[in-house]
Protein backbone atom coordinates (compact mmCIF):
# COMPACT_ATOMS: atom_id res chain seq x y z
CA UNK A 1 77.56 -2.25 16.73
CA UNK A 2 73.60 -2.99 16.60
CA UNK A 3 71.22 -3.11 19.45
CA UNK A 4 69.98 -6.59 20.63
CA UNK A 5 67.05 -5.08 19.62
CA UNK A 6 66.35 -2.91 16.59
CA UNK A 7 63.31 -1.08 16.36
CA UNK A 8 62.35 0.72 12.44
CA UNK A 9 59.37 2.70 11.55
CA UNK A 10 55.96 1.45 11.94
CA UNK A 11 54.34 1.88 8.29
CA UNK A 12 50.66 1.72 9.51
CA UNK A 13 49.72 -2.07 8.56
CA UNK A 14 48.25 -4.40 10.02
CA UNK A 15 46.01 -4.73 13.24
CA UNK A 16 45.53 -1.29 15.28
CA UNK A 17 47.92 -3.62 17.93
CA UNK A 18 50.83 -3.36 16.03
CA UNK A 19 50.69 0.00 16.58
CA UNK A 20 53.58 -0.17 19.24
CA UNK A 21 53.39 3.96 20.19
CA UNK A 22 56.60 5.88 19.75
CA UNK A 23 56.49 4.55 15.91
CA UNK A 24 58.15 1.87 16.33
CA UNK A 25 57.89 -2.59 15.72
CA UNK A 26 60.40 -4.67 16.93
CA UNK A 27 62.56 -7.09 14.59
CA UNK A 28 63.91 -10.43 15.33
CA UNK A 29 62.27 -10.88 18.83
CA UNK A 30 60.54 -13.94 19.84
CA UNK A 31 56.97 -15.14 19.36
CA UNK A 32 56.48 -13.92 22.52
CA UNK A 33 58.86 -10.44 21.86
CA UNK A 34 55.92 -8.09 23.69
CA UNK A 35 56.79 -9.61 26.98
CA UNK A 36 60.34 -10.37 26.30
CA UNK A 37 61.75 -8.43 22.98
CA UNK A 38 64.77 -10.18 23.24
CA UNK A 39 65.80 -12.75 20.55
CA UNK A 40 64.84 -16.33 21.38
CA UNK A 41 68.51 -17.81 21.63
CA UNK A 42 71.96 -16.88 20.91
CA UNK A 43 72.41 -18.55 16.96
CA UNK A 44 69.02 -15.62 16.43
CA UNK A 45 71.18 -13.14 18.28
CA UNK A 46 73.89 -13.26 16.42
CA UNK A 47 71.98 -11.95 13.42
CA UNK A 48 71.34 -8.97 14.81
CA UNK A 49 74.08 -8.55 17.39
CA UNK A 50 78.13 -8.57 16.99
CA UNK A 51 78.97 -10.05 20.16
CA UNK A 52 82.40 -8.62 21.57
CA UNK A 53 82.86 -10.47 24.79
CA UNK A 54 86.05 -8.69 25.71
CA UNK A 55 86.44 -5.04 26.94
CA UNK A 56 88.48 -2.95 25.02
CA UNK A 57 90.99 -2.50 27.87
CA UNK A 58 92.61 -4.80 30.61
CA UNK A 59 91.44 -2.39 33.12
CA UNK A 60 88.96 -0.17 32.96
CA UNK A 61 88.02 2.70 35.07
CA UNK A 62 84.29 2.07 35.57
CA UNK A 63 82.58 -1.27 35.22
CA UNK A 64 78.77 -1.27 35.64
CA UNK A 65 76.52 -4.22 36.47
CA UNK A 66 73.14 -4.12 34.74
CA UNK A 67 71.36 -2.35 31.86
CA UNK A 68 67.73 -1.46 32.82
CA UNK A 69 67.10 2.58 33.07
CA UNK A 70 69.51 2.84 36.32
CA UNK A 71 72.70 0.92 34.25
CA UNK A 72 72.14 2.62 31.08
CA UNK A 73 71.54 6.02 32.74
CA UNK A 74 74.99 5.32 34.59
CA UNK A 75 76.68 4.22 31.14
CA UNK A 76 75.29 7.50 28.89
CA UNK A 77 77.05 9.87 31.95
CA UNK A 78 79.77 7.72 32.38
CA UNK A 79 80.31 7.60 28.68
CA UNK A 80 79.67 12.03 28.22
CA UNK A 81 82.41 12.12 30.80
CA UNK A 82 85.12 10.10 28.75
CA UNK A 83 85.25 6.97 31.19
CA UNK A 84 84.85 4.79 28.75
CA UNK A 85 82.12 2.60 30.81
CA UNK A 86 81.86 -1.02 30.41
CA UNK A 87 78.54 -2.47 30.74
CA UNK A 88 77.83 -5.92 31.21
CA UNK A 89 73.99 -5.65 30.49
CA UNK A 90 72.87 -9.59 31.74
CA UNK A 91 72.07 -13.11 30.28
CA UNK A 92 69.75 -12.57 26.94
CA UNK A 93 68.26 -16.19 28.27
CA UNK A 94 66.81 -14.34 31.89
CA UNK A 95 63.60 -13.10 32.96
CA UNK A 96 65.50 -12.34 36.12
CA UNK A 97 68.50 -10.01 34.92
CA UNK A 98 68.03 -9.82 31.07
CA UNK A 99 69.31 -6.92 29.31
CA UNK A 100 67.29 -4.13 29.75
CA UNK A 101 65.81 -5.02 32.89
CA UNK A 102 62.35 -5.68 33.83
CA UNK A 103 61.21 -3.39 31.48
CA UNK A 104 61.88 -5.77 28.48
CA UNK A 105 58.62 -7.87 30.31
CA UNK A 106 56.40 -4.82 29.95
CA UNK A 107 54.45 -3.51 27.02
CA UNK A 108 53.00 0.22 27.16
CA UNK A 109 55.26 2.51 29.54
CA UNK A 110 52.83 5.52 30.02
CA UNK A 111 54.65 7.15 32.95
CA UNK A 112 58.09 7.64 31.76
CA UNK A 113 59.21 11.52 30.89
CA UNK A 114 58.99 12.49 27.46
CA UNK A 115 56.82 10.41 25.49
CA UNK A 116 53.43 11.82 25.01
CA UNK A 117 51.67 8.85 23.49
CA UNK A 118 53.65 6.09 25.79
CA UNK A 119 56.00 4.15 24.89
CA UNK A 120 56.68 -0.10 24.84
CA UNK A 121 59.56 -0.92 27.47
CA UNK A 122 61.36 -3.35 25.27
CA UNK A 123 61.49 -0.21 22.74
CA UNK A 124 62.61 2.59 25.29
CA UNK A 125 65.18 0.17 26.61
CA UNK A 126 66.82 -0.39 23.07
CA UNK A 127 66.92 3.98 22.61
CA UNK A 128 68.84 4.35 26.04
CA UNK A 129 71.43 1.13 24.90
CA UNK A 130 71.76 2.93 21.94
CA UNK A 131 72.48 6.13 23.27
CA UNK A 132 75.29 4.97 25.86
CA UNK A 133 76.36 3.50 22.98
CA UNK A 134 76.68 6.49 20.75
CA UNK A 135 78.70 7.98 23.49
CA UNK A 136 81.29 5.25 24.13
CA UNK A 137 79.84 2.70 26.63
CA UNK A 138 80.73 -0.66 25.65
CA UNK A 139 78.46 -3.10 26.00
CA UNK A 140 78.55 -6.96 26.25
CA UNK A 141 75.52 -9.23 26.83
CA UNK A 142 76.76 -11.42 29.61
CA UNK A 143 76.12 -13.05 33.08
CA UNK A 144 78.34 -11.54 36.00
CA UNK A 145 78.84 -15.11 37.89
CA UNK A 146 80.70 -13.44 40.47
CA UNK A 147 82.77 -10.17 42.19
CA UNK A 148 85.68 -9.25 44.34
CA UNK A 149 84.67 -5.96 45.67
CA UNK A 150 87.61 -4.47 47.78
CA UNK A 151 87.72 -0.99 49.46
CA UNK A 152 89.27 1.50 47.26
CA UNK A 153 89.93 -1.24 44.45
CA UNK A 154 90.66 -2.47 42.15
CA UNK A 155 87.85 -4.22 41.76
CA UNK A 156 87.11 -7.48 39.87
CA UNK A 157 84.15 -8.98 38.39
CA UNK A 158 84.00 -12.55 37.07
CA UNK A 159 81.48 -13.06 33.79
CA UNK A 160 80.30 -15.98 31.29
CA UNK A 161 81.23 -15.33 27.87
CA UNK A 162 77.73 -15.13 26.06
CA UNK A 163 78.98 -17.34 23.02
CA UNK A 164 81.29 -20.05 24.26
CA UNK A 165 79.96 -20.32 28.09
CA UNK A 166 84.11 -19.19 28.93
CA UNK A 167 84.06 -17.19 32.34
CA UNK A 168 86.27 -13.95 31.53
CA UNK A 169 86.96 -11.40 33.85
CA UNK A 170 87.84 -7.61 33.82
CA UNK A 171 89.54 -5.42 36.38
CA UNK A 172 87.91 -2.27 37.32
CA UNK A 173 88.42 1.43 39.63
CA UNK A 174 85.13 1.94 40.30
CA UNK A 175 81.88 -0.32 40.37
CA UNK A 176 78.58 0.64 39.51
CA UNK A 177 76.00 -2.01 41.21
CA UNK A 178 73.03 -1.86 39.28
CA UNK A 179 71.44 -5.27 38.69
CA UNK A 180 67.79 -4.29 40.00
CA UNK A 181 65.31 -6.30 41.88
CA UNK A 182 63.02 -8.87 40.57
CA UNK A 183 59.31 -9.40 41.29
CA UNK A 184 58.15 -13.18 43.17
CA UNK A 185 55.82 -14.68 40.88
CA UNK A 186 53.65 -17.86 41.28
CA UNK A 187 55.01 -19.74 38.92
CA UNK A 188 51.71 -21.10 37.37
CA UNK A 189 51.34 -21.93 34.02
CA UNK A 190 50.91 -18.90 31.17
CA UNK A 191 52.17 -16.59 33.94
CA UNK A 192 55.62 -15.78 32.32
CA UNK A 193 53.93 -16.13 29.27
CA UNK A 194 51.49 -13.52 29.77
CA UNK A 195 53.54 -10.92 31.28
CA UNK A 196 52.08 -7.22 30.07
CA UNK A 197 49.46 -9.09 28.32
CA UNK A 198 46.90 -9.11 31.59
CA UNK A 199 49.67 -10.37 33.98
CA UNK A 200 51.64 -7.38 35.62
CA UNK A 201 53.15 -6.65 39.11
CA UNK A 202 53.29 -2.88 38.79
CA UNK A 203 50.50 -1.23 40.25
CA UNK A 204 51.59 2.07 39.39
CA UNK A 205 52.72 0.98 35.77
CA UNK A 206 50.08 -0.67 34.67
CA UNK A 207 46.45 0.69 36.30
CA UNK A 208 45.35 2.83 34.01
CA UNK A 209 44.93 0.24 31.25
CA UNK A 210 42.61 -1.94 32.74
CA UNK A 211 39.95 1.09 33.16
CA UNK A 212 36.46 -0.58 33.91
CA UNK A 213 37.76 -3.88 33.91
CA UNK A 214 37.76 -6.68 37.15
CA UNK A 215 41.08 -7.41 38.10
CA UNK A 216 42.57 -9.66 40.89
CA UNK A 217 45.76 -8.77 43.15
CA UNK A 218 47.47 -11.71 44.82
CA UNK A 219 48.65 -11.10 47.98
CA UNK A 220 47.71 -10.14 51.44
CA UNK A 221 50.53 -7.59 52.83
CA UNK A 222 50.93 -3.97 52.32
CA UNK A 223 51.91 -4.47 48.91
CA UNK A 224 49.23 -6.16 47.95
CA UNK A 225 46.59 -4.14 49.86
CA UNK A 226 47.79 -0.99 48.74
CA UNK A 227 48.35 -1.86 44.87
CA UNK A 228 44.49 -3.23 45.30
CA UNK A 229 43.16 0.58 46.57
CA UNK A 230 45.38 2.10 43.65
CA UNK A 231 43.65 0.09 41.19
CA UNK A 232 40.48 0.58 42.52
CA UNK A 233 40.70 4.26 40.60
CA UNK A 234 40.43 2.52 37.02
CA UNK A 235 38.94 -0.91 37.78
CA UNK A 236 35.16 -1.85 37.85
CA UNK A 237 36.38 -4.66 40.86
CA UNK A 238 39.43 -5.78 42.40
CA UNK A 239 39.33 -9.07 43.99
CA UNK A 240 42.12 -9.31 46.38
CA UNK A 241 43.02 -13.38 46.50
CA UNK A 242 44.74 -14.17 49.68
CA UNK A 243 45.57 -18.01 50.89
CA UNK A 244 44.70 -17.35 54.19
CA UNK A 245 41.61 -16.09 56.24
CA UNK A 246 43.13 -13.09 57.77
CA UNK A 247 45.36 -10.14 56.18
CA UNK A 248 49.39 -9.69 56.79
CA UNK A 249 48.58 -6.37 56.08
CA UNK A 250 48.86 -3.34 58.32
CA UNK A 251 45.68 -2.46 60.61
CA UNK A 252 45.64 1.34 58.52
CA UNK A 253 45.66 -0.42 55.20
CA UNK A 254 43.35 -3.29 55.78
CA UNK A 255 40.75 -0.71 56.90
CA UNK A 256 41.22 1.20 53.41
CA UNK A 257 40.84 -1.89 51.76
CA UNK A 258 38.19 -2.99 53.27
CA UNK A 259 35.85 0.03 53.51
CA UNK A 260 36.21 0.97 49.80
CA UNK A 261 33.30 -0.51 47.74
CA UNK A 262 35.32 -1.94 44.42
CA UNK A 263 37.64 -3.98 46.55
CA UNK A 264 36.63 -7.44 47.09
CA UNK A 265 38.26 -10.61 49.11
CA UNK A 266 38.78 -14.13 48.60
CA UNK A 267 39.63 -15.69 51.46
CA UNK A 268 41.55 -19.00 51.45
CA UNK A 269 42.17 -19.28 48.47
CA UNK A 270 45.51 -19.73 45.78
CA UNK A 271 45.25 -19.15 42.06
CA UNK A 272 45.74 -22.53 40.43
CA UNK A 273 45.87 -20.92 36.64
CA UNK A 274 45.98 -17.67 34.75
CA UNK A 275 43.72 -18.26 31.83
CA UNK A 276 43.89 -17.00 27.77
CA UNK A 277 46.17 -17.15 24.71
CA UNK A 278 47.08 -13.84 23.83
CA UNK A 279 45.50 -11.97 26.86
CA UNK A 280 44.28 -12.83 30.06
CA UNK A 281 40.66 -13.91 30.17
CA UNK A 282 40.29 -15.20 33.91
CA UNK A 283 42.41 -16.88 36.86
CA UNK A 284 41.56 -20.24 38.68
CA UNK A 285 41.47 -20.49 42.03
CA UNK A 286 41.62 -23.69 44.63
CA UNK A 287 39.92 -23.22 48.60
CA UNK A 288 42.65 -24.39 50.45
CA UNK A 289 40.39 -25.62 52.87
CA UNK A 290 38.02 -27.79 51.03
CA UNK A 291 40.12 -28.32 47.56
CA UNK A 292 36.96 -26.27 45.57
CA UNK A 293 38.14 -25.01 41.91
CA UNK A 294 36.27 -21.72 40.77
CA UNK A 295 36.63 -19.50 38.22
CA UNK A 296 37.24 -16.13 38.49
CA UNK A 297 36.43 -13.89 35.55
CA UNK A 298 39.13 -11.02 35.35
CA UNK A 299 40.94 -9.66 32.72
CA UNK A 300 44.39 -8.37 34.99
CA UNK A 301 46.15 -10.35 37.28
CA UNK A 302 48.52 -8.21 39.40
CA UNK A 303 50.63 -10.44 41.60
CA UNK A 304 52.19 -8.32 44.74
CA UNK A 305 53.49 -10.99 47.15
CA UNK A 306 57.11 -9.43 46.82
CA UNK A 307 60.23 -8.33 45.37
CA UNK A 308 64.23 -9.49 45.64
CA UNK A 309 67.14 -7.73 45.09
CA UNK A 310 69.28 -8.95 42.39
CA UNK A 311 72.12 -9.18 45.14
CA UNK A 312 73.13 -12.71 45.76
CA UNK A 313 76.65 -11.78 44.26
CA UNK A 314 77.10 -9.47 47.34
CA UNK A 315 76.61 -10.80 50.00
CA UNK A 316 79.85 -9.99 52.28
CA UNK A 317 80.81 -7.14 50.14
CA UNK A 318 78.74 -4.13 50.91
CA UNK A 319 76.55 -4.08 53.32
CA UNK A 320 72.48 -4.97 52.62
CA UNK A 321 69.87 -4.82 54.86
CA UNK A 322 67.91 -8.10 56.55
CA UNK A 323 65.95 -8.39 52.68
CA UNK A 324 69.43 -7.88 50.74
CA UNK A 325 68.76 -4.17 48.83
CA UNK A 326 72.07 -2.47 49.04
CA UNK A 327 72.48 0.02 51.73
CA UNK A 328 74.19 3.38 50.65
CA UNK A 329 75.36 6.22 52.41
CA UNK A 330 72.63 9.00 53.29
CA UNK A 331 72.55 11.55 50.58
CA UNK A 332 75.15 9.75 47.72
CA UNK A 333 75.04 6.19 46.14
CA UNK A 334 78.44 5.33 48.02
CA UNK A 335 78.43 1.48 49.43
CA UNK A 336 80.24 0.54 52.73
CA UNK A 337 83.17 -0.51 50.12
CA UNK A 338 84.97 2.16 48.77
CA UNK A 339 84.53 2.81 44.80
CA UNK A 340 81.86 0.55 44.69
CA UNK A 341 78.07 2.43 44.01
CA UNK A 342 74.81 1.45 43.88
CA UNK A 343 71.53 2.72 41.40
CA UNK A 344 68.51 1.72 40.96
CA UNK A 345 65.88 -1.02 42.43
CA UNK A 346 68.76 -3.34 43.93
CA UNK A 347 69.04 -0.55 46.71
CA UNK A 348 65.44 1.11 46.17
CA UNK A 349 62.70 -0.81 48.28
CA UNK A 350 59.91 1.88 48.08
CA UNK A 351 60.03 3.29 44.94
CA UNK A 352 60.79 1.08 42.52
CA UNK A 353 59.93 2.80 39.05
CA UNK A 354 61.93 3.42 35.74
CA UNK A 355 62.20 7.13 35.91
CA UNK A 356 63.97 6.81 40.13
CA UNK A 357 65.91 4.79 39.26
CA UNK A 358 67.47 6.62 36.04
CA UNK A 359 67.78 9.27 38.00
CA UNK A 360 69.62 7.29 40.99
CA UNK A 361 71.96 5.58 37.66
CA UNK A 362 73.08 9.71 36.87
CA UNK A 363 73.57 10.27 40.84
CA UNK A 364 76.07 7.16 40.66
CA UNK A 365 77.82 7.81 37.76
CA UNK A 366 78.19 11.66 39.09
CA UNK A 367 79.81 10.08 42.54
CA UNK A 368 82.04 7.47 40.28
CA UNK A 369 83.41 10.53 38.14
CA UNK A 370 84.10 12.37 41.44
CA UNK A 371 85.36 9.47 43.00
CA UNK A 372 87.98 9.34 41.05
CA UNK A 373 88.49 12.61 40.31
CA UNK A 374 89.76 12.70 44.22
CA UNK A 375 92.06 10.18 43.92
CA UNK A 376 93.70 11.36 40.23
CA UNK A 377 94.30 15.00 41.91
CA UNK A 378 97.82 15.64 43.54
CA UNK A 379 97.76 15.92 47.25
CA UNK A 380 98.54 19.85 47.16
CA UNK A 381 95.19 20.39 45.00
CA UNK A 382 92.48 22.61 46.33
């Protein structure tokens, strides 16, 4: 079976931006496939895509939710240790829980292990499908609607059939909770559509590439105050936009902020408009107090005014904490419901990056293979 995505060999035409890094263009993706790199709607998809919305078995032994770097990290160990994993990756029509995660909105991934020259999200994503995949994983496109998670199992999970809309559901031992978190954005217009084109809401991701360029953060907590300092290493300004005329921030980071020469406020004021076609090329803002328009010439608009866990579906489940991230056990990626685990952003509120939460995917598919490794030996077994 073929990737939702299928990258081939970049043959050196065209524009220098086709250059993609890694060596690699992207095929049947939308208009807008740099942000997105997912085909534009299902009759596309099916091009490129056999669509098998029914796992291979009536029950299977390990069932994971989500395909960014934590889900597909969990499916490729899963897979190596002959559990057959089934992955149901997300709705192809989502910018919430797509397949491949958030990092199917990016562009250039500098930061992740192993690729020199960088490497676009949409791209890296489609190499780690395709290499749970190779191993075994099965993987089906679709929307979990909803889950009965029960200590010790089995477990059930409820999804929508990606071609006829049919909810389907599938029995499973062990649960692997990996659905991420999703950045708050504005909602203003060419926001979505300029995702890893000048919009971003990765500090850490993204700073380097605006290098002697004035940027903007939105926001006025931590988050926003502390993404505006990090930035402050590459940028020629950062103008921090806040609606209000005093900081949510913490005393310690406010006085960072504020003492460091590139970082700049505006106070009362809410960005109306990200500006530009194929790139950002400013943001408009309104004075809340007086209803004044301006224009604010920046070419990277970082929004930082929060995250949510993907976690609606689990609410009275496992456990979460007051903001919903999944709490696990100290040490493992065990839930408060037995044979259910959790990997990546969805229970990762200060990290938040590709490469933690691969690494928390392998820690949960390590504890699933255990798991039920315990429960398959005989009672008299060492």
């Amino acid at each position: 079976m073929s990737s939702w995505l299928e990258p081939r060999c970049w043959d050196g035409a065209g524009p220098p931006g086709d250059d993609l890094r890694g060596d690699v263009q992207l095929e049947k993706t939308s208009a807008a496939g740099l942000g997105r790199g997912i085909p534009e709607d299902l009759a596309e998809l099916s091009e490129v895509v056999e669509i098998v919305a029914r796992p291979e078995r009536s029950v299977m032994d390990v069932v994971i939710i989500g395909s960014g770097p934590a889900g597909l990290t969990a499916a490729v160990y899963c897979a190596r240790a002959n559990l057959e994993p089934l992955v149901l990756e997300g709705e192809l029509s989502s910018t919430g829980d797509q397949p491949g995660g958030q990092l199917m909105l990016t562009t250039e991934v500098e930061n992740y292990p192993g690729f020199p020259d960088g490497v676009l999200g949409p791209v890296l994503m489609a190499q780690m499908r395709a290499q749970a995949e190779r191993f075994g994983a099965q993987l089906i496109p679709a929307k979990v609607t909803r889950a009965k998670l029960q200590n010790g199992g089995p477990h059930i999970v409820w999804y929508r059939d990606p071609a006829t809309g049919e909810e389907l559901e599938v029995e499973a031992r062990v649960v692997i909770l990996a659905m991420g978190a999703r950045s708050l954005m504005l909602g203003l217009p060419k926001e979505r559509e300029l995702l890893g084109h000048g919009v971003s809401t990765c500090a850490t991701c993204d700073g380097f590439f605006f290098r002697g360029q004035h940027i903007a953060v939105i926001g006025g907590g931590d988050s926003a105050l502390e993404e505006a300092v990090f930035l402050s290493r590459f940028a020629e300004s950062v103008t921090v936009v806040h609606r209000r005329g005093e900081l949510r921030a913490s005393k310690i980071m406010q006085d960072r902020a504020l003492a460091n020469p590139k970082v700049k406020l505006a106070w009362h004021s809410v960005a109306t408009e990200v500006l530009g076609e194929a790139k950002v090329e400013g943001l408009k803002l309104r004075d809340v107090r007086t209803g004044k328009q301006s224009l604010l010439e920046v070419t990277g608009v970082f929004i930082a005014i929060g995250h949510v866990p993907n976690t609606d579906l689990l609410r009275d489940q496992v456990r979460l904490d007051p903001d919903g991230y999944v709490l696990t056990q100290a040490g493992t990626t065990a839930t408060s419901t037995e044979g259910v685990f959790a990997a990546g952003d969805l229970a990762d509120r200060r990290y938040r990056q590709a490469v933690t939460a691969a690494g928390t995917g392998c820690m949960a598919a390590l504890d699933a293979e255990r798991w039920l490794e315990e429960r398959q030996r005989p009672a008299s077994a060492p």
